[in-house]
C-alpha atoms as a PDB file:
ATOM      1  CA  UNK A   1     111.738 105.657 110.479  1.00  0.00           C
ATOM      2  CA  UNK A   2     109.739 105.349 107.426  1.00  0.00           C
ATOM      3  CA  UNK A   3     107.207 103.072 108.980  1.00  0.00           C
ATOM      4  CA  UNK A   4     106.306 105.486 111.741  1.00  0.00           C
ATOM      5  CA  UNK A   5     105.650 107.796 109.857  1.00  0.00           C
ATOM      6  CA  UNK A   6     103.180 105.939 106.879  1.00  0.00           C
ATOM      7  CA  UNK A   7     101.544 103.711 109.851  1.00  0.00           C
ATOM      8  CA  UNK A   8      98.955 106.065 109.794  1.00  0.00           C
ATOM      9  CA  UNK A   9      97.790 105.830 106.475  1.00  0.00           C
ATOM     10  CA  UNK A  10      99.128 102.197 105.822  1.00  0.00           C
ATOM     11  CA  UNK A  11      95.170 100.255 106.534  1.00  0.00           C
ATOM     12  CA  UNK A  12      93.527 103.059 104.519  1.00  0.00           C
ATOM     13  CA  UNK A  13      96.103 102.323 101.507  1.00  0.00           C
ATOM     14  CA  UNK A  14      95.819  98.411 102.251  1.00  0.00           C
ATOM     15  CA  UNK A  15      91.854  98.850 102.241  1.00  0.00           C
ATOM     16  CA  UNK A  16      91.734 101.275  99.339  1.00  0.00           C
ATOM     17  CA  UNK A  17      94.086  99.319  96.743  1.00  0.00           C
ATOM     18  CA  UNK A  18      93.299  95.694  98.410  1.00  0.00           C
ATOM     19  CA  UNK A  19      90.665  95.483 100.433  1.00  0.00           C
ATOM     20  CA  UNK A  20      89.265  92.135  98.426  1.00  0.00           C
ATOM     21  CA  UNK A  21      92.789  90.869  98.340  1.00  0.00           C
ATOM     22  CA  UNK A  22      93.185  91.731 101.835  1.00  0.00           C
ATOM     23  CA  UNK A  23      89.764  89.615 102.686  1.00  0.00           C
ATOM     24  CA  UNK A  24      91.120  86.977 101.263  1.00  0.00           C
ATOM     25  CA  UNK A  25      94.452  86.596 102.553  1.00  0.00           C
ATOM     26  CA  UNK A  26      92.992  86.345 105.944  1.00  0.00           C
ATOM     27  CA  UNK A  27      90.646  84.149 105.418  1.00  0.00           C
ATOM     28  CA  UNK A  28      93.585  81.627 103.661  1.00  0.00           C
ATOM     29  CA  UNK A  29      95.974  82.419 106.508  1.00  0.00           C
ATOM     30  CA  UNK A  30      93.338  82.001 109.448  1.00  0.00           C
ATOM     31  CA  UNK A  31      92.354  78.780 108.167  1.00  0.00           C
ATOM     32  CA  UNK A  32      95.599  77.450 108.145  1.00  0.00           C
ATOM     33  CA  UNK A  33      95.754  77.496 112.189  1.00  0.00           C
ATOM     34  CA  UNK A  34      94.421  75.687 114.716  1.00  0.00           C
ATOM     35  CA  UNK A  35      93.019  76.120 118.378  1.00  0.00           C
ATOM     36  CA  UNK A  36      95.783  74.799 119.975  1.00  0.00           C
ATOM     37  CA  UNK A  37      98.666  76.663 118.271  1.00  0.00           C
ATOM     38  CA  UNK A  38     100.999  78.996 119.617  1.00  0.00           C
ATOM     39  CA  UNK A  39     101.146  81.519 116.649  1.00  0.00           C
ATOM     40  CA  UNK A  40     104.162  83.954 115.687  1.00  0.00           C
ATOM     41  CA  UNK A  41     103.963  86.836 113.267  1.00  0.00           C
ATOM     42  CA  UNK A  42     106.648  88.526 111.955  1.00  0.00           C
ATOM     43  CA  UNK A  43     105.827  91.813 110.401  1.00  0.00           C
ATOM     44  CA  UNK A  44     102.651  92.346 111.694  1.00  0.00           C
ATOM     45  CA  UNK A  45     102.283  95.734 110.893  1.00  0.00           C
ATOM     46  CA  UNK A  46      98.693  97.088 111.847  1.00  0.00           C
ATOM     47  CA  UNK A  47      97.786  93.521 112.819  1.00  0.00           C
ATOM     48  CA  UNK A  48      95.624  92.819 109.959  1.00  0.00           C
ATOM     49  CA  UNK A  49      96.259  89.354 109.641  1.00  0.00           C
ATOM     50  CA  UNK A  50      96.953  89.175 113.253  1.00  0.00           C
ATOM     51  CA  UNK A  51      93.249  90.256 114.225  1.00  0.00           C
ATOM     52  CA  UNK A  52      92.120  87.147 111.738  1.00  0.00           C
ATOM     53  CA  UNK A  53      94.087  84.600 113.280  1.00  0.00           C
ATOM     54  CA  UNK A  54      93.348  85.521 117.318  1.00  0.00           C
ATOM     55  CA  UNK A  55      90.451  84.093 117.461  1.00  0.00           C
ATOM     56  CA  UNK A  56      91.616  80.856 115.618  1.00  0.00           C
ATOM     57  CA  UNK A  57      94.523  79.755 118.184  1.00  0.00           C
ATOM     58  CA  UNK A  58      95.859  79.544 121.633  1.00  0.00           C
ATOM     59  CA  UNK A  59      98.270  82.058 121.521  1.00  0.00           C
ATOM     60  CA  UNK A  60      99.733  84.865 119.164  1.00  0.00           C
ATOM     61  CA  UNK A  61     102.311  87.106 119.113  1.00  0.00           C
ATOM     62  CA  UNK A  62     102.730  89.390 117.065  1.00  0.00           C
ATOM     63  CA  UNK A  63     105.974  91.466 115.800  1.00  0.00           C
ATOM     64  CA  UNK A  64     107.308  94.305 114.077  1.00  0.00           C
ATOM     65  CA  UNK A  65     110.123  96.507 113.914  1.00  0.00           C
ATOM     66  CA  UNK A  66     108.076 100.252 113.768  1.00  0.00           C
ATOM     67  CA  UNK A  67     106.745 101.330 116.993  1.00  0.00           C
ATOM     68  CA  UNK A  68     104.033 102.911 114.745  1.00  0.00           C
ATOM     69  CA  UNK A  69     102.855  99.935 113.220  1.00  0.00           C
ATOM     70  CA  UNK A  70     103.362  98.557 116.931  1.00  0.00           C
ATOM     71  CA  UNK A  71     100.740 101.189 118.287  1.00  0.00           C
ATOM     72  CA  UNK A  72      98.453 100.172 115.378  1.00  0.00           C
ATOM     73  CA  UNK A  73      98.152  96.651 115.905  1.00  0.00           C
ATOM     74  CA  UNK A  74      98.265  96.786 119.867  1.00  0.00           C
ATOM     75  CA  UNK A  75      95.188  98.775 118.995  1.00  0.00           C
ATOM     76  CA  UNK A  76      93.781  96.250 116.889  1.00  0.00           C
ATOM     77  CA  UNK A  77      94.453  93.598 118.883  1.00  0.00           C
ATOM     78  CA  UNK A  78      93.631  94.731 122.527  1.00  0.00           C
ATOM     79  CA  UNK A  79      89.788  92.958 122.317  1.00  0.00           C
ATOM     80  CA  UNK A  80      92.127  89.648 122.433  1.00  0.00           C
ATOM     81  CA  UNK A  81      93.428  87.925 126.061  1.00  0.00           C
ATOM     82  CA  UNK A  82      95.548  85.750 124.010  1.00  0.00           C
ATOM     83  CA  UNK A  83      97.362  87.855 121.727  1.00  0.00           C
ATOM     84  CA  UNK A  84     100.521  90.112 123.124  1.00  0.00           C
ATOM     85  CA  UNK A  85     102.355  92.870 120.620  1.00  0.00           C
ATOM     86  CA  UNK A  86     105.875  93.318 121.003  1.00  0.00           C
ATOM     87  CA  UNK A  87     108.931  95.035 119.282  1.00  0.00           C
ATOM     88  CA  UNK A  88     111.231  92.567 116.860  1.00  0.00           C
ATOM     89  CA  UNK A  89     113.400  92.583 114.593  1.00  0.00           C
ATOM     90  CA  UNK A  90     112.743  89.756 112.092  1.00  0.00           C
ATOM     91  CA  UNK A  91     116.293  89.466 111.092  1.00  0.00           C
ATOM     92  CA  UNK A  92     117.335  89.004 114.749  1.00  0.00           C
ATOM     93  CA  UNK A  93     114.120  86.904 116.478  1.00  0.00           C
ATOM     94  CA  UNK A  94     115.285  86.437 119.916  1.00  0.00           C
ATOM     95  CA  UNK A  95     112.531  82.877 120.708  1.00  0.00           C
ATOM     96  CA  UNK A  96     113.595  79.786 121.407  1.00  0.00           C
ATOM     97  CA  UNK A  97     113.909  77.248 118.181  1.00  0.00           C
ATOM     98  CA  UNK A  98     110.172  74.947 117.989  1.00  0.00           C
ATOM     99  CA  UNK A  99     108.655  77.942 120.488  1.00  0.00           C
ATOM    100  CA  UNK A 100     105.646  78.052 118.095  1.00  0.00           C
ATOM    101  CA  UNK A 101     103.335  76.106 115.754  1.00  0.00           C
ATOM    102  CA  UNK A 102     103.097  78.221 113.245  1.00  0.00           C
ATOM    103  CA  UNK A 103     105.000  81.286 111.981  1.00  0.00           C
ATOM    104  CA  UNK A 104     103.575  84.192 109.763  1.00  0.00           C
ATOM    105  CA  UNK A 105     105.418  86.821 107.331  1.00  0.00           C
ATOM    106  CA  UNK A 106     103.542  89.153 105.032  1.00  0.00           C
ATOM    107  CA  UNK A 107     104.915  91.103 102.608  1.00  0.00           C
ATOM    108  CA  UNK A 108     103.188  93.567 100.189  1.00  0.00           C
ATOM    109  CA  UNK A 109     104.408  95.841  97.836  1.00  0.00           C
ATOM    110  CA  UNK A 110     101.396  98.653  97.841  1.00  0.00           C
END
C-alpha cells in the first residue's frame, strides 16, 4: 500500500511544507475538546493531531487504514494511558452510533 510505504517520510514532508500550518491546526483542533470527551480520529496517520488532543480529553482513539502510519502514531502516542491506536477503515467504522464526543478527520493534499 501506498501509505506504508511514504509513512516514513510523511512528518518530514508535513513539517517541511507545513510545519506553521501544521501548528496551527492543532492548536484549533485541541481546543475544540474537552476533558471529559471520548475522542475518535479517523485518519490519524502519524498521530499528529492525535498527540495534540491526548492530553486535552478522557479518551482517544485513534484510526487509520496503513499499518505504517499505524506504527507511526502508536509511536507517537505511547507517552499517553488514555489514547489506544487501532486499524480502521473509515468507510466501514465498526463503533457503536453516539460512542464518542467528538470525531476527527484530516485531510491534506501535500
Amino acid at each position: 500500500m501506498f501509505w506504508d510505504r511514504a509513512a516514513i517520510f510523511y512528518d518530514l514532508f508535513g513539517y517541511i511544507y507545513n510545519g506553521k500550518v501544521n501548528e496551527r491546526l492543532c492548536a484549533a483542533v485541541s481546543e475544540l475538546i474537552g476533558g471529559g470527551d471520548s475522542v475518535l480520529e479517523c485518519a490519524c496517520g502519524t498521530g499528529m493531531i492525535s498527540a495534540a488532543v491526548a492530553p486535552k480529553c478522557r479518551e482517544l482513539t485513534a484510526t487509520d487504514y496503513s499499518e505504517g502510519m499505524l506504527k507511526l502514531a502508536k509511536r507517537r502516542l505511547r507517552r499517553f494511558d488514555n489514547a489506544k491506536v487501532c486499524f480502521a477503515d473509515i468507510t466501514k467504522l465498526d463503533f457503536d452510533d453516539e460512542s464518542f464526543d467528538a470525531v476527527i478527520v484530516n485531510s491534506r493534499a501535500d
